[in-house]
Protein backbone atom coordinates (compact mmCIF):
# COMPACT_ATOMS: atom_id res chain seq x y z
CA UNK A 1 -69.64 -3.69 245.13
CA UNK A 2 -71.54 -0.67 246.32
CA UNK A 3 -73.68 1.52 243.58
CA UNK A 4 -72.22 5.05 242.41
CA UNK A 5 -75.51 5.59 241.89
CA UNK A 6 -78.18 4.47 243.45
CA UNK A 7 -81.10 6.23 241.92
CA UNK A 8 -80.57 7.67 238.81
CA UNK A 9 -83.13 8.95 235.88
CA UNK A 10 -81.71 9.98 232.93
CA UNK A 11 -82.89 12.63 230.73
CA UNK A 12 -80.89 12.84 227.44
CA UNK A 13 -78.44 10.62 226.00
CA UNK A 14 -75.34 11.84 223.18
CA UNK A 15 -73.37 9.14 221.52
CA UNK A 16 -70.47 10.40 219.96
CA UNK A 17 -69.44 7.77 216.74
CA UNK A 18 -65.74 8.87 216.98
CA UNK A 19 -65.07 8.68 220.33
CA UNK A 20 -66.78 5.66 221.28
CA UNK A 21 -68.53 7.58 224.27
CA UNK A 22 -72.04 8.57 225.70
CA UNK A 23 -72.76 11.68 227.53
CA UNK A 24 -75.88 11.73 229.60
CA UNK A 25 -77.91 14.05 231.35
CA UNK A 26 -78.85 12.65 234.72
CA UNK A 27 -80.59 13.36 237.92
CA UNK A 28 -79.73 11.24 241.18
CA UNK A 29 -79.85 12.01 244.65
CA UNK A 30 -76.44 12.27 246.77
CA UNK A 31 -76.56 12.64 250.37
CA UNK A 32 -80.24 12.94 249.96
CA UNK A 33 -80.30 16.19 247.67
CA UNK A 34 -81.47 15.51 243.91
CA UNK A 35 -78.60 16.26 241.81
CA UNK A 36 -78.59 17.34 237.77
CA UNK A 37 -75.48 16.69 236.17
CA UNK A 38 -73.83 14.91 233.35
CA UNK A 39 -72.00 12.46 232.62
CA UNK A 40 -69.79 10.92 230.34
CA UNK A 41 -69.41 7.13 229.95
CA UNK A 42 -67.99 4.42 227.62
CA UNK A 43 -69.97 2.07 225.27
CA UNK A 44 -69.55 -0.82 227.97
CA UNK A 45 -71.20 1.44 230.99
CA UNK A 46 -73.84 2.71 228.09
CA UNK A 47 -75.02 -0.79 227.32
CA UNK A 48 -75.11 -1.49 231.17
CA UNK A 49 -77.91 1.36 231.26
CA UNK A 50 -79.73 0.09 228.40
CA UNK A 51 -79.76 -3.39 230.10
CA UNK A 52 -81.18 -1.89 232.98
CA UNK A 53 -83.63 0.14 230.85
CA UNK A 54 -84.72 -3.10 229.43
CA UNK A 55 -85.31 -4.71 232.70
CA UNK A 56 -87.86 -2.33 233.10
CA UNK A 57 -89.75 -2.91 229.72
CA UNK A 58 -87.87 0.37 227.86
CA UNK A 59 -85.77 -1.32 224.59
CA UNK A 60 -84.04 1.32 223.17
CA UNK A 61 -83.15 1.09 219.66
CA UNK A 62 -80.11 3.67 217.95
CA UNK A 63 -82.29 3.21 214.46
CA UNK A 64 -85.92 4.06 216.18
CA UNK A 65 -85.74 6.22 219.01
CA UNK A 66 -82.50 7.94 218.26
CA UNK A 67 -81.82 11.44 216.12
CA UNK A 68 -79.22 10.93 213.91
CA UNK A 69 -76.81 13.71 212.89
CA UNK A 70 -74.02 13.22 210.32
CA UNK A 71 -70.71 15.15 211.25
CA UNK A 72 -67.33 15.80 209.64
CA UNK A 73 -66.09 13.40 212.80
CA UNK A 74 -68.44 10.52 212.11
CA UNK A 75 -72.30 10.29 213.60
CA UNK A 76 -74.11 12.46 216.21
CA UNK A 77 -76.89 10.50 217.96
CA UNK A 78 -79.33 12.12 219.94
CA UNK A 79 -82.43 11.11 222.32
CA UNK A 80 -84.55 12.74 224.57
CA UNK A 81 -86.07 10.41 227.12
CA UNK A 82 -88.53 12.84 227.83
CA UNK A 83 -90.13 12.36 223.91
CA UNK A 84 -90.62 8.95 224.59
CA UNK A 85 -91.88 9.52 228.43
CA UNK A 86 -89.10 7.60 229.87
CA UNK A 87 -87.57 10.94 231.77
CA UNK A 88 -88.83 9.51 235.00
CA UNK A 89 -87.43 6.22 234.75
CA UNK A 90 -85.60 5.24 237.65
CA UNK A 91 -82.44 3.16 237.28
CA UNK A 92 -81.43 1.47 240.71
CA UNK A 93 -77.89 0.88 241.76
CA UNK A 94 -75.68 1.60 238.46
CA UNK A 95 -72.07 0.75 239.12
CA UNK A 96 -69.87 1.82 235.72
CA UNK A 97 -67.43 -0.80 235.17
CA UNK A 98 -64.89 1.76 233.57
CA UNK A 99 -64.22 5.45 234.64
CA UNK A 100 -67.12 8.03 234.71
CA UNK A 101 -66.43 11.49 234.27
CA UNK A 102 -68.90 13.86 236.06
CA UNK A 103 -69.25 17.41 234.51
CA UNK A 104 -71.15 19.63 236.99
CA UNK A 105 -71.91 22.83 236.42
């Protein structure tokens, strides 16, 4: 199966308790032009990122590196890669397993 993504770095990362979805803010390249967009992906897709995050020595943890914000819907959680220095991380050939919705501005 071919990547949607090939090289992706993400920048911030929303996790809605509710809805059971992540939104990120990502930069990847498409037809050779660096891209800034966001997405919005499932709990399944988010995990697969945090897998490949690990792979590369980052272990993200919702209790430690997370901002936690309590809502009449349920939990807000919050992280800036760039806090932690991991806006430059490079993620290599992410293929979502479930639908991705791209919001581009």
């Amino acid at each position: 199966m071919r990547a949607i993504f090939d090289y992706m770095t993400i920048q911030h990362i929303q996790i809605e308790e509710r809805t059971q979805s992540a939104t990120l803010e990502v930069s990847f390249l498409q037809a050779g032009k660096k891209v800034q967009s966001t997405l919005m992906v499932d709990n399944t897709d988010l995990n697969q990122l945090f897998a490949k995050l690990n792979a590369k020595g980052i272990e993200v943890s919702l209790s430690d590196d997370f901002n936690c914000y309590p809502t009449e819907e349920g939990m807000l959680y919050t992280l800036d890669m760039k806090r932690n220095g991991w806006d430059m991380i490079t993620l290599d050939y992410f293929s979502p397993m479930h639908e991705v919705r791209q919001i581009r501005a």
